[in-house]
C-alpha atoms as a PDB file:
ATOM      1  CA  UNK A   1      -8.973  17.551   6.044  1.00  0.00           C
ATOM      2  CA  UNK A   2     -11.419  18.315   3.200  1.00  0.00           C
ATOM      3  CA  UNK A   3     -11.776  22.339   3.996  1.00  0.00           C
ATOM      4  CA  UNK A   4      -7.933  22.173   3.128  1.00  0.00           C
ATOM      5  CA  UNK A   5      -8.669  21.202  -0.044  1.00  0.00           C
ATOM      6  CA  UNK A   6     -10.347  24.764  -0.301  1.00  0.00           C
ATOM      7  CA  UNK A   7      -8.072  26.645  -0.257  1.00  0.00           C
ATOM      8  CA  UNK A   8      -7.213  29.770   1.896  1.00  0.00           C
ATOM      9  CA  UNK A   9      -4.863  28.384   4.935  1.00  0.00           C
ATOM     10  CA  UNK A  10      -1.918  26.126   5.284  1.00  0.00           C
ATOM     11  CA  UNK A  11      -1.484  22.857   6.776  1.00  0.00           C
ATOM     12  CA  UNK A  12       1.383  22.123   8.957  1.00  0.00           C
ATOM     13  CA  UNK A  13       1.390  18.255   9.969  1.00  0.00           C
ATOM     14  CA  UNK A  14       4.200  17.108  12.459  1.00  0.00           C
ATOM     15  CA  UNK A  15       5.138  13.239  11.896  1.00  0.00           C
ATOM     16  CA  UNK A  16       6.137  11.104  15.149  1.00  0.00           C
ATOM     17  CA  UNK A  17       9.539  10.130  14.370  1.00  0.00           C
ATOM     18  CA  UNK A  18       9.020  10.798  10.433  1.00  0.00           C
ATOM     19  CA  UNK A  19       9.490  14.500   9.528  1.00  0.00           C
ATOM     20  CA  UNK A  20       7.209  17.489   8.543  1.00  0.00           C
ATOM     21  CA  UNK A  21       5.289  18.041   5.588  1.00  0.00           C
ATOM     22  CA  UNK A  22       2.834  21.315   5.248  1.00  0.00           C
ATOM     23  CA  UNK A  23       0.069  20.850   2.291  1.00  0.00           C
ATOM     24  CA  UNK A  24      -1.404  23.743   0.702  1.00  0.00           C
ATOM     25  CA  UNK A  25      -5.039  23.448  -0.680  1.00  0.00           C
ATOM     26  CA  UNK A  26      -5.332  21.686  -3.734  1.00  0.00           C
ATOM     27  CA  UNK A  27      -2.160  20.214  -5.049  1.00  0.00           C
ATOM     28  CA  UNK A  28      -2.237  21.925  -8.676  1.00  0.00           C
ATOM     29  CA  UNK A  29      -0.131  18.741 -10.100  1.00  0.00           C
ATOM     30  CA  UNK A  30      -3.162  16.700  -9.575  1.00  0.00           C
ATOM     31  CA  UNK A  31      -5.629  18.805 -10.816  1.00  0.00           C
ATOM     32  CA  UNK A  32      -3.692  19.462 -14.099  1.00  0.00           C
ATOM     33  CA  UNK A  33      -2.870  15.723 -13.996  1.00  0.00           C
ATOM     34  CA  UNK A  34      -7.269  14.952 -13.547  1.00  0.00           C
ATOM     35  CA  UNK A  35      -8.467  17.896 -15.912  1.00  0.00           C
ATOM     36  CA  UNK A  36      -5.487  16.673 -18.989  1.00  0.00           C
ATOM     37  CA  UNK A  37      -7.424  15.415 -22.361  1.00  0.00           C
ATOM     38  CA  UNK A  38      -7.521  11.538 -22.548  1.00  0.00           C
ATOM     39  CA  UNK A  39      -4.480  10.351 -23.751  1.00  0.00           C
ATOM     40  CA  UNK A  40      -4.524   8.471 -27.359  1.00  0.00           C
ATOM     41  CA  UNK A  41      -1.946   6.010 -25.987  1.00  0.00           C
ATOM     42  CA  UNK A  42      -3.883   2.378 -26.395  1.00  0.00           C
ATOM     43  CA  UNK A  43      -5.268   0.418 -23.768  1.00  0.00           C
ATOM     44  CA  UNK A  44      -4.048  -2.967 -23.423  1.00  0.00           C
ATOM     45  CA  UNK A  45      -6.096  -6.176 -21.959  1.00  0.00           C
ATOM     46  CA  UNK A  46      -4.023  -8.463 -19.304  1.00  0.00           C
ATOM     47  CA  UNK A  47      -4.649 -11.964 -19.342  1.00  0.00           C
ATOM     48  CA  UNK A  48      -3.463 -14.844 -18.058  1.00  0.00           C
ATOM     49  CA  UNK A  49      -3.462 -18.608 -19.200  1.00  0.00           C
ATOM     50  CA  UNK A  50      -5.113 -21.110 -17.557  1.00  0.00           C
ATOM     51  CA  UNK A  51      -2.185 -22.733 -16.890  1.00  0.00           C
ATOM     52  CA  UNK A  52      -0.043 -20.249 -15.397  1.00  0.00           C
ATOM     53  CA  UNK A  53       0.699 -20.887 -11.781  1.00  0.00           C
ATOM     54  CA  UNK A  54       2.705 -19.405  -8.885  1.00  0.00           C
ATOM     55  CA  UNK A  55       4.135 -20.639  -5.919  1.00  0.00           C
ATOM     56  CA  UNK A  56       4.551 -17.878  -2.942  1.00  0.00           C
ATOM     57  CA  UNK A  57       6.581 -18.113  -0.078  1.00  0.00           C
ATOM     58  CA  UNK A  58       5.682 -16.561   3.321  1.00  0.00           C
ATOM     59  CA  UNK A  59       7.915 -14.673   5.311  1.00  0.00           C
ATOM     60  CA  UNK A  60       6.955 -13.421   8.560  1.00  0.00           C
ATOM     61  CA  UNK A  61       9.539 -11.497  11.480  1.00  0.00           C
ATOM     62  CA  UNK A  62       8.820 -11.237  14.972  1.00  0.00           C
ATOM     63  CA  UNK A  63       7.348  -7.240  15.462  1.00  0.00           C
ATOM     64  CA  UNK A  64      10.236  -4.972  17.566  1.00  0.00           C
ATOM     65  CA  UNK A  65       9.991  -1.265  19.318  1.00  0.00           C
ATOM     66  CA  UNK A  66       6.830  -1.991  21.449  1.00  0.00           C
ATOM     67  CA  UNK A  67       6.476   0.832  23.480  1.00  0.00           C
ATOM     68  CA  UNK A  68       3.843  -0.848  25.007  1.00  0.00           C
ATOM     69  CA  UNK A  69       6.227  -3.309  25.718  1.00  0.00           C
ATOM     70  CA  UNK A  70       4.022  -5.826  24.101  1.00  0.00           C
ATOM     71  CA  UNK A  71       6.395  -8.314  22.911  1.00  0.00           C
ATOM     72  CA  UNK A  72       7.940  -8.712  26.039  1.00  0.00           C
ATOM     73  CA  UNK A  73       4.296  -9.340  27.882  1.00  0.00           C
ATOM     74  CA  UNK A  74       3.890 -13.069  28.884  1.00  0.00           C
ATOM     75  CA  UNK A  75      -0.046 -12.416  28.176  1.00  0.00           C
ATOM     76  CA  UNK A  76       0.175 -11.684  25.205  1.00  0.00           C
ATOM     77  CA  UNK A  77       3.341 -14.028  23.650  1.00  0.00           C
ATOM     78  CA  UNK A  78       1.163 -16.884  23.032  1.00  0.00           C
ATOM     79  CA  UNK A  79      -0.074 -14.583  20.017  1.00  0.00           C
ATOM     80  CA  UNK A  80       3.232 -12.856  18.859  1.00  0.00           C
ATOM     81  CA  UNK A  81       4.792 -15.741  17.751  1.00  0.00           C
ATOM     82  CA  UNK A  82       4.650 -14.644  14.298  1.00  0.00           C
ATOM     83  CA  UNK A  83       4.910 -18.226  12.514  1.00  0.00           C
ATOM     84  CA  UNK A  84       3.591 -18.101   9.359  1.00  0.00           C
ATOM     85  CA  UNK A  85       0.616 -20.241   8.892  1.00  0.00           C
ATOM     86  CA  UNK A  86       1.264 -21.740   5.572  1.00  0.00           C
ATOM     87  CA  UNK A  87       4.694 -21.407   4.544  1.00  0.00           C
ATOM     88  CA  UNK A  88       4.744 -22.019   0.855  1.00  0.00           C
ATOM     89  CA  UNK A  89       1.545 -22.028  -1.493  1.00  0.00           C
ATOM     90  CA  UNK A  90       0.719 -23.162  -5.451  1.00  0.00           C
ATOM     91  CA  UNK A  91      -1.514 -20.191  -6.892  1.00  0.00           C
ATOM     92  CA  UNK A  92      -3.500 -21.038 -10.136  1.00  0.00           C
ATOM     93  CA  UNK A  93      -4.117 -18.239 -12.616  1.00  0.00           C
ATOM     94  CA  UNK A  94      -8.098 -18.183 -11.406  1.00  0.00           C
ATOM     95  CA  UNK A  95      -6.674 -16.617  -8.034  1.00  0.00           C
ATOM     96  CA  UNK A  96      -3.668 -15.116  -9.521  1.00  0.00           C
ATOM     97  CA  UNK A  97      -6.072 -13.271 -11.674  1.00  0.00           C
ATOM     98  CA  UNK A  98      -7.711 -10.934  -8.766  1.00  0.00           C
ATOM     99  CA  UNK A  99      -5.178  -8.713  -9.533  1.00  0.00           C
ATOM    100  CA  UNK A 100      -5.843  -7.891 -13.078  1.00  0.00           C
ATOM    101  CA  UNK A 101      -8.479  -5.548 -14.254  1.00  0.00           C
ATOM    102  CA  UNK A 102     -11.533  -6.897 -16.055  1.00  0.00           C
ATOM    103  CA  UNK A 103     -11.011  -4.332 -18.917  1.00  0.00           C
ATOM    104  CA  UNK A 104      -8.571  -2.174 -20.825  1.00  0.00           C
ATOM    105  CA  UNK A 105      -6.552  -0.556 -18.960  1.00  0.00           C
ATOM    106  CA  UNK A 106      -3.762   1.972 -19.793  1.00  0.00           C
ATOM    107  CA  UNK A 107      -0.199   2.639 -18.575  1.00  0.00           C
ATOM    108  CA  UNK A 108      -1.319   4.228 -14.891  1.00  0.00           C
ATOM    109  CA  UNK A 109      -4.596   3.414 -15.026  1.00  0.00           C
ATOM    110  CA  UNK A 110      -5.895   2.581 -11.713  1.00  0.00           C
ATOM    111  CA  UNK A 111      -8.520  -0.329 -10.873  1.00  0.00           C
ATOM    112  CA  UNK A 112     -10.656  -1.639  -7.850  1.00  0.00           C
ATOM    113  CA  UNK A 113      -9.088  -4.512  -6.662  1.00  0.00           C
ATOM    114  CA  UNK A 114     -12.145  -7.754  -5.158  1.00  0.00           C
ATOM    115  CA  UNK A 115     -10.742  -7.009  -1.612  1.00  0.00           C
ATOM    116  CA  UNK A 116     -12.311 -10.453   0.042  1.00  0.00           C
ATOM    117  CA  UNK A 117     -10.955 -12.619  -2.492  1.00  0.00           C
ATOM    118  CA  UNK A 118      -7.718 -10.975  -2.586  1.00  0.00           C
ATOM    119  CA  UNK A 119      -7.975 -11.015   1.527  1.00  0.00           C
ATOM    120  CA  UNK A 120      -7.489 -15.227   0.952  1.00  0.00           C
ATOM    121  CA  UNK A 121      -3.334 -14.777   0.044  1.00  0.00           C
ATOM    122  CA  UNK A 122      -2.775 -13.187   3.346  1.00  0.00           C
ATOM    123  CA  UNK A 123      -3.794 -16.473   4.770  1.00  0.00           C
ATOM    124  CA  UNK A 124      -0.557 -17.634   4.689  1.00  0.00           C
ATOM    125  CA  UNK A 125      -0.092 -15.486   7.307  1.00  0.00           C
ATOM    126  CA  UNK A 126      -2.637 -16.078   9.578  1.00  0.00           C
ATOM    127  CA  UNK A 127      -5.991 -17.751   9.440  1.00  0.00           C
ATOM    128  CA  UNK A 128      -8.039 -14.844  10.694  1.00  0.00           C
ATOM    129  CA  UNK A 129      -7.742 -12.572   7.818  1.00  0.00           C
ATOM    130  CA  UNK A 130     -10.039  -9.090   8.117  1.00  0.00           C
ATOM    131  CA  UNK A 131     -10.422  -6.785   5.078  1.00  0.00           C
ATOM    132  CA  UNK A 132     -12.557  -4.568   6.848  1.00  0.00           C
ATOM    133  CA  UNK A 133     -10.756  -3.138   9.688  1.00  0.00           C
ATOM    134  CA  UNK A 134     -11.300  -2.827  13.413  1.00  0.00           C
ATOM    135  CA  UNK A 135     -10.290   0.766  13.203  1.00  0.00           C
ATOM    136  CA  UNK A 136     -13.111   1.661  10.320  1.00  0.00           C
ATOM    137  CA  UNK A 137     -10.916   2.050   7.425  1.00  0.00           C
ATOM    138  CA  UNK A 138      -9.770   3.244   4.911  1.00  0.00           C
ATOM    139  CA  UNK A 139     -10.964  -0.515   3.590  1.00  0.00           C
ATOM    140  CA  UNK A 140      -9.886  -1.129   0.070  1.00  0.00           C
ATOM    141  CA  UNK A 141      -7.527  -3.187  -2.554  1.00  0.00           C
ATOM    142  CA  UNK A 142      -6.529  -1.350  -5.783  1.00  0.00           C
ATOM    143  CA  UNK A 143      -4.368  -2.309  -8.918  1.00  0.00           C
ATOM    144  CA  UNK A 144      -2.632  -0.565 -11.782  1.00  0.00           C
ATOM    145  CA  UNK A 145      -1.019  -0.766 -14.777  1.00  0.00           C
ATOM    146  CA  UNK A 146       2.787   0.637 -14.100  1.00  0.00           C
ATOM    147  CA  UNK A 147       5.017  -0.474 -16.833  1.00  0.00           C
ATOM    148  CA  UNK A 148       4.657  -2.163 -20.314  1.00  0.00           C
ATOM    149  CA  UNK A 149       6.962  -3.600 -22.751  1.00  0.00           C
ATOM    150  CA  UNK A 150       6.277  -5.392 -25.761  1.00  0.00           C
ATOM    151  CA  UNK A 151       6.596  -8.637 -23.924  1.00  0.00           C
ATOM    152  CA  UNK A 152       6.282  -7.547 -20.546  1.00  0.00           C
ATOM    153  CA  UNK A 153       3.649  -5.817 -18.335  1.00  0.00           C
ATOM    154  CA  UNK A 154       3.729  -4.852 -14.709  1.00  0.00           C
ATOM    155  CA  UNK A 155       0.723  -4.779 -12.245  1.00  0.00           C
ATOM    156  CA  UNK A 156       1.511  -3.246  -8.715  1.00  0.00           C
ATOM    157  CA  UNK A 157      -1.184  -2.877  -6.154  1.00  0.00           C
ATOM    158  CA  UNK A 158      -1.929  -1.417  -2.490  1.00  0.00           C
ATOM    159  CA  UNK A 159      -4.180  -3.156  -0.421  1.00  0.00           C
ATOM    160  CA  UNK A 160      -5.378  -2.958   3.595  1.00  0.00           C
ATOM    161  CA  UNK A 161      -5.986  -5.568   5.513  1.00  0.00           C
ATOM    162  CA  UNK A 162      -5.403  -6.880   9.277  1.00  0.00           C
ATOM    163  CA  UNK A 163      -5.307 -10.111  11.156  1.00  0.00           C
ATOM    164  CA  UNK A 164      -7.446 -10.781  14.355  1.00  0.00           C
ATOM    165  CA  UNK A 165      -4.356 -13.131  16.176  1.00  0.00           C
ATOM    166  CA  UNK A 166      -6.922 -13.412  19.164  1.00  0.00           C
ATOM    167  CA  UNK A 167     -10.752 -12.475  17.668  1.00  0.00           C
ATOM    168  CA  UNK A 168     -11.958  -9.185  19.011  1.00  0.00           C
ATOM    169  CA  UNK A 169      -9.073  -8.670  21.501  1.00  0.00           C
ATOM    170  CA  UNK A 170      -5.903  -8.476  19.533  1.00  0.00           C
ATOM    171  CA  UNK A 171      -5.505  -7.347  16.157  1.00  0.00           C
ATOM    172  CA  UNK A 172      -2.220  -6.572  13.866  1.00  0.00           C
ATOM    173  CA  UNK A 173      -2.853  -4.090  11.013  1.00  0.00           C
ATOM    174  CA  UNK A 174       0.501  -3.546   8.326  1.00  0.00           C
ATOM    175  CA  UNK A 175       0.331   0.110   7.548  1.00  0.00           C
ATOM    176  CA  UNK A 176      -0.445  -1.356   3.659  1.00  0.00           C
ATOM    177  CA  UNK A 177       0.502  -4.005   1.522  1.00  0.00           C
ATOM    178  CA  UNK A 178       1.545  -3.022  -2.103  1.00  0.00           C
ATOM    179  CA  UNK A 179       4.268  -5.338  -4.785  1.00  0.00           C
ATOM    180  CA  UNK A 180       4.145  -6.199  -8.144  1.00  0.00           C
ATOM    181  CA  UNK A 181       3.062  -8.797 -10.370  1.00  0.00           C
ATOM    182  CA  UNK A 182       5.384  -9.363 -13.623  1.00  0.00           C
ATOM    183  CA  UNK A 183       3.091 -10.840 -16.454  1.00  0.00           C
ATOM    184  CA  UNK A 184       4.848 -12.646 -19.357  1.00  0.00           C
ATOM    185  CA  UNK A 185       2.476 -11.292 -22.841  1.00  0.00           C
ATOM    186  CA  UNK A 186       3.413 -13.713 -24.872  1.00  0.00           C
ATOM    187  CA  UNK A 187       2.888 -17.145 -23.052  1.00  0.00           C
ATOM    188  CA  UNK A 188       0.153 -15.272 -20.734  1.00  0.00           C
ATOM    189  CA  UNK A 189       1.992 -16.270 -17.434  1.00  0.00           C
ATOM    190  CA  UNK A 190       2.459 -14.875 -14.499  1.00  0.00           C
ATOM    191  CA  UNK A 191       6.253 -14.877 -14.285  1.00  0.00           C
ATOM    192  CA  UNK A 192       6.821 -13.256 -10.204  1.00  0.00           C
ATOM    193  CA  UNK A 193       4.968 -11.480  -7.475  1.00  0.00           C
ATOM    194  CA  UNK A 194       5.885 -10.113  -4.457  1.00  0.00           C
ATOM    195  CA  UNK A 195       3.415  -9.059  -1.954  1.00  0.00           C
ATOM    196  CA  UNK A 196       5.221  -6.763   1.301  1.00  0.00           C
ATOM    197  CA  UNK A 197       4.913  -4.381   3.788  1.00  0.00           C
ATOM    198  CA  UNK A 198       7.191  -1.620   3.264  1.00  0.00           C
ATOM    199  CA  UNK A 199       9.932  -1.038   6.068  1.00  0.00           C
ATOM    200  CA  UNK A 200      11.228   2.329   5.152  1.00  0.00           C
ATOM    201  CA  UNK A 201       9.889   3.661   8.487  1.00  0.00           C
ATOM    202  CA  UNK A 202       9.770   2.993  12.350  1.00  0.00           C
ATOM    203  CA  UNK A 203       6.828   2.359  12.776  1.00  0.00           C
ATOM    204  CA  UNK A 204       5.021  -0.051  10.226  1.00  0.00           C
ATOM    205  CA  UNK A 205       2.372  -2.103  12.571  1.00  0.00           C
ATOM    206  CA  UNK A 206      -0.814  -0.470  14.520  1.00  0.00           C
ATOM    207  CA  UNK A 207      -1.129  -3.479  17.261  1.00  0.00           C
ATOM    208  CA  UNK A 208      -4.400  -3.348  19.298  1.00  0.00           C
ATOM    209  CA  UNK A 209      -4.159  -5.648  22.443  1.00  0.00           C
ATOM    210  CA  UNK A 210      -7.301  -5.289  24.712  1.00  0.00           C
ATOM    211  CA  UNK A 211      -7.602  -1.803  24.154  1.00  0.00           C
ATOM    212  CA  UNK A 212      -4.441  -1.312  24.442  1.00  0.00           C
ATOM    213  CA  UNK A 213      -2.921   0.929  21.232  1.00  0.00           C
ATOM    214  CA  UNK A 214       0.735   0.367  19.971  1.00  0.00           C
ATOM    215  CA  UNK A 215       2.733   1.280  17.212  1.00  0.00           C
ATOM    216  CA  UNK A 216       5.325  -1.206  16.327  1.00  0.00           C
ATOM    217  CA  UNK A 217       7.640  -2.200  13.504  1.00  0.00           C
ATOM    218  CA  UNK A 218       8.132  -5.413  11.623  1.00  0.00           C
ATOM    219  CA  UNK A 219      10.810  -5.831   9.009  1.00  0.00           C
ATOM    220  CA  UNK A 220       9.874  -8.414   6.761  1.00  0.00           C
ATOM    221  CA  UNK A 221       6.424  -9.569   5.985  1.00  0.00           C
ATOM    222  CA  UNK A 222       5.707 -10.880   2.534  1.00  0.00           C
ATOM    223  CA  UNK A 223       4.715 -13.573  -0.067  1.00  0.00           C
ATOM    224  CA  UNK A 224       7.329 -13.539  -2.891  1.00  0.00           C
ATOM    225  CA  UNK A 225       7.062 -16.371  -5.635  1.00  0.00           C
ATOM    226  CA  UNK A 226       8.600 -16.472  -9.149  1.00  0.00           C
ATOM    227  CA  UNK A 227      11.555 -15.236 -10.974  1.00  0.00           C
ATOM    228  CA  UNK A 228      12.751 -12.317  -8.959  1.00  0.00           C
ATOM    229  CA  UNK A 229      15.625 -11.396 -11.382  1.00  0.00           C
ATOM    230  CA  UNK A 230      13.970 -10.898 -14.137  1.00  0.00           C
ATOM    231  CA  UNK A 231      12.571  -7.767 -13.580  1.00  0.00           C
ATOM    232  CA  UNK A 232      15.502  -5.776 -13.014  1.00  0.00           C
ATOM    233  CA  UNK A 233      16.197  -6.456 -16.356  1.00  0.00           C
ATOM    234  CA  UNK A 234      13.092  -5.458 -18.537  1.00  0.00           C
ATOM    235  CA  UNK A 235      13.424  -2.280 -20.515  1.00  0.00           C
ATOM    236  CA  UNK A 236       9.801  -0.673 -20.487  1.00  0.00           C
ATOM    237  CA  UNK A 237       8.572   0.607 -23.309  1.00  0.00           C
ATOM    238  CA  UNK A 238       5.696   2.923 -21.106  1.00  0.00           C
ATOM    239  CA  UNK A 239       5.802   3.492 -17.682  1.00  0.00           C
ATOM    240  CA  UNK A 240       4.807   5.547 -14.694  1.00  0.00           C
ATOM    241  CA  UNK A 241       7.386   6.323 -11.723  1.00  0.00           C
ATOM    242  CA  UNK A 242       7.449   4.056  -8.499  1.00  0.00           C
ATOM    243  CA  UNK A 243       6.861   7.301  -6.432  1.00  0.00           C
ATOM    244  CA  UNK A 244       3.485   8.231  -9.007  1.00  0.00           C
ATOM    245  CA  UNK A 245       1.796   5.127  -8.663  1.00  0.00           C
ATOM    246  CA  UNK A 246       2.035   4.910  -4.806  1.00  0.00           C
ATOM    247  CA  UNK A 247       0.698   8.258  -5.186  1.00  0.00           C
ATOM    248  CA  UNK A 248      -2.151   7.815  -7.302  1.00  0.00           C
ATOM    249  CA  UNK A 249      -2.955   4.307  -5.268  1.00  0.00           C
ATOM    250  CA  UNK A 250      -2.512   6.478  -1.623  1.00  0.00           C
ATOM    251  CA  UNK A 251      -5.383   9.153  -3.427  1.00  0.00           C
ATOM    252  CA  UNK A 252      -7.644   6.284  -3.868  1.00  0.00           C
ATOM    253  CA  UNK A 253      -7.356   5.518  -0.169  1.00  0.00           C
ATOM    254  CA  UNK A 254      -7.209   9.529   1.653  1.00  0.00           C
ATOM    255  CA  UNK A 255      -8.845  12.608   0.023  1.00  0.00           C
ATOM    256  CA  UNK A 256      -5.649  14.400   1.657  1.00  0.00           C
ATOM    257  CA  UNK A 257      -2.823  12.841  -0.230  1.00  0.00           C
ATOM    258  CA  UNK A 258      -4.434  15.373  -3.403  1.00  0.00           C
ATOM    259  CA  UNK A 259      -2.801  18.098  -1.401  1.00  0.00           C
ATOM    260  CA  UNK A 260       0.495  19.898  -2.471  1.00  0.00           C
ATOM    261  CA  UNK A 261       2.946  19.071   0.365  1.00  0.00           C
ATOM    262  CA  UNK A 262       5.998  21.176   1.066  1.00  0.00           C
ATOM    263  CA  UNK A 263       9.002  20.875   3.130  1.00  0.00           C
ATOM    264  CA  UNK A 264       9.069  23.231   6.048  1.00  0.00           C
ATOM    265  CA  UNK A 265      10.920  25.598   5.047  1.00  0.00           C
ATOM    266  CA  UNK A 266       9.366  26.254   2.109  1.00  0.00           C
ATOM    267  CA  UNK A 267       5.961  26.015   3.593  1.00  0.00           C
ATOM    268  CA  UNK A 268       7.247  29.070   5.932  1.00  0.00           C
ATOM    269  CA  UNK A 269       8.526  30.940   2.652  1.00  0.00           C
ATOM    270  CA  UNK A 270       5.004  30.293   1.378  1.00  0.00           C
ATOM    271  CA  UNK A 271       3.283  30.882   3.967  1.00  0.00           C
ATOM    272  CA  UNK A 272       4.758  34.708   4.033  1.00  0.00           C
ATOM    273  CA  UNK A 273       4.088  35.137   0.725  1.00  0.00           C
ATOM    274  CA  UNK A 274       0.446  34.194   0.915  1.00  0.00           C
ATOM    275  CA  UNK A 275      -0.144  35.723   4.101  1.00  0.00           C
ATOM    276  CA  UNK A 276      -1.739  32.505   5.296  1.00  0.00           C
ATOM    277  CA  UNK A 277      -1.861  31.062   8.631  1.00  0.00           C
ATOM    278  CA  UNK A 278      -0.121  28.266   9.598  1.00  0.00           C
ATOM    279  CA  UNK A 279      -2.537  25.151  11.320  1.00  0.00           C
ATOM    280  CA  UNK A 280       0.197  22.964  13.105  1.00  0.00           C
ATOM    281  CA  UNK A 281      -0.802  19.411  14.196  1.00  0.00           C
ATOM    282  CA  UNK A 282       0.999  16.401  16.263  1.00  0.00           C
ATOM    283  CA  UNK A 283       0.453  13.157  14.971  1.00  0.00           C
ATOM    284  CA  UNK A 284       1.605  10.025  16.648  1.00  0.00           C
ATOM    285  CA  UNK A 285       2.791   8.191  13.480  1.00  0.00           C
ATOM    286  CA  UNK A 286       1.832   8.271   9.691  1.00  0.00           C
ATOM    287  CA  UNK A 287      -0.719   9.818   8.168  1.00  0.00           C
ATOM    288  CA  UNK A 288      -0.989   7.991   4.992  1.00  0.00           C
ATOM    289  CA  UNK A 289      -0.659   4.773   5.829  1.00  0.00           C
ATOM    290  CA  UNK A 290      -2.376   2.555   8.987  1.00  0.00           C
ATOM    291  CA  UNK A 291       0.293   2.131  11.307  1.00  0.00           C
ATOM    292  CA  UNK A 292      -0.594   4.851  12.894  1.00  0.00           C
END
């Protein structure tokens, strides 16, 4: 993937079940977004009280579309149960503090997350929590600074992780986690978090049985604690998009996501114009995520 980043051919990427996307060398939006003069806009320290607390509920469905036929497997069911281990949890600010930089940060500034200590939440979950993955990786946790108001800031995050539901036989990796943590500036609380798996696709869940490789989907899996409807009704003051901080989060994870993509059609349009080849590839799931 990193000679694409050179320049000089196109890259034509076929999605199982998701779509088509062709990148083109270097995606020009990021390099004008990396080479722009440091903004004057001024950096702001989070903090949070001593006091502030959280408590996170676990939610947990049974996985569905096995093509392995894995749920349906009387070997394995013992281990698909999918009951959460701890179903509610009281967070203090020391751990609800992981997610928050150790310096000033600005709007869409992005941070290295402590990945082990951060690895403890998913517990509720499961008690066999692995940061570093079977699979080899990407391994990583990162935060960012997505929206401020003068009495509100917002903190969303991606992180990888997996749990081992039978050590070294069976293991269940989300595609990602990412969510947001709402931080009240004034009192220095933490005021709601919710920590999920996206379900926008298919396929959300690499499951690894003895060897065995499947692709499932799961459509809830979260910890959500806090006042949920408060957020909807903050008016930010600075902000990045939704859609830019996955982005920037997904870059600190694959080299690739740097790459313009473009629909087909315009890819073929493109393509013509520069008089570059085409490289097609299939790929049995996502690309930028680890459900595949």
């Amino acid at each position: 993937m990193k000679r694409c980043r050179l320049g000089g051919w196109a890259l034509l990427v076929l999605y199982g079940w998701l779509g088509l996307g062709v990148g083109y060398g270097d995606n020009p939006v990021y390099a004008a977004q990396t080479k722009r003069k440091a903004t004057k806009t001024p950096k702001v320290t989070l903090r949070l009280n001593a006091k502030s607390t959280l408590t996170l509920k676990a939610t947990w469905s049974r996985f569905k579309h096995s093509r392995m036929h894995f749920d349906s497997n009387p070997q394995f069911a013992p281990y698909y149960a999918t009951r959460v281990a701890v179903p509610q949890r009281k967070y203090n600010a020391q751990a609800l503090s992981l997610f928050l930089p150790n310096h000033p940060v600005i709007v869409g500034e992005a941070w290295t997350l402590p990945m082990h200590k951060v690895g403890h939440f998913f517990k509720q979950f499961h008690p066999n929590v692995k940061m570093l993955l079977h699979n080899g990786g990407p391994n990583g946790a990162y935060g960012m600074l997505r929206a401020l108001s003068p009495r509100y800031a917002e903190v969303t995050f991606r992180i990888h992780m997996e749990l081992a539901l039978k050590p070294g036989y069976i293991f269940y990796t989300p595609g990602l986690f990412t969510g947001r943590l709402v931080l009240d500036r004034k009192t220095q609380r933490a005021v709601y978090l919710r920590m999920y798996l996206p379900n926008h696709r298919i396929r959300n869940v690499d499951l690894n049985a003895h060897g065995q490789i499947d692709a499932v989907y799961a459509k809830t899996m979260q910890l959500e604690g806090g006042n949920a409807k408060l957020h909807p009704t903050i008016k930010w003051k600075q902000s990045v998009t939704w859609k830019h901080a996955n982005l920037k989060l997904a870059q600190q994870f694959y080299e690739f996501m740097k790459i313009q993509w473009h629909s087909v059609p315009e890819a073929l349009k493109a393509a013509r114009k520069q008089k570059k080849p085409i490289h097609l590839f299939v790929v049995f799931g996502s690309l930028d995520d680890q459900s595949c």
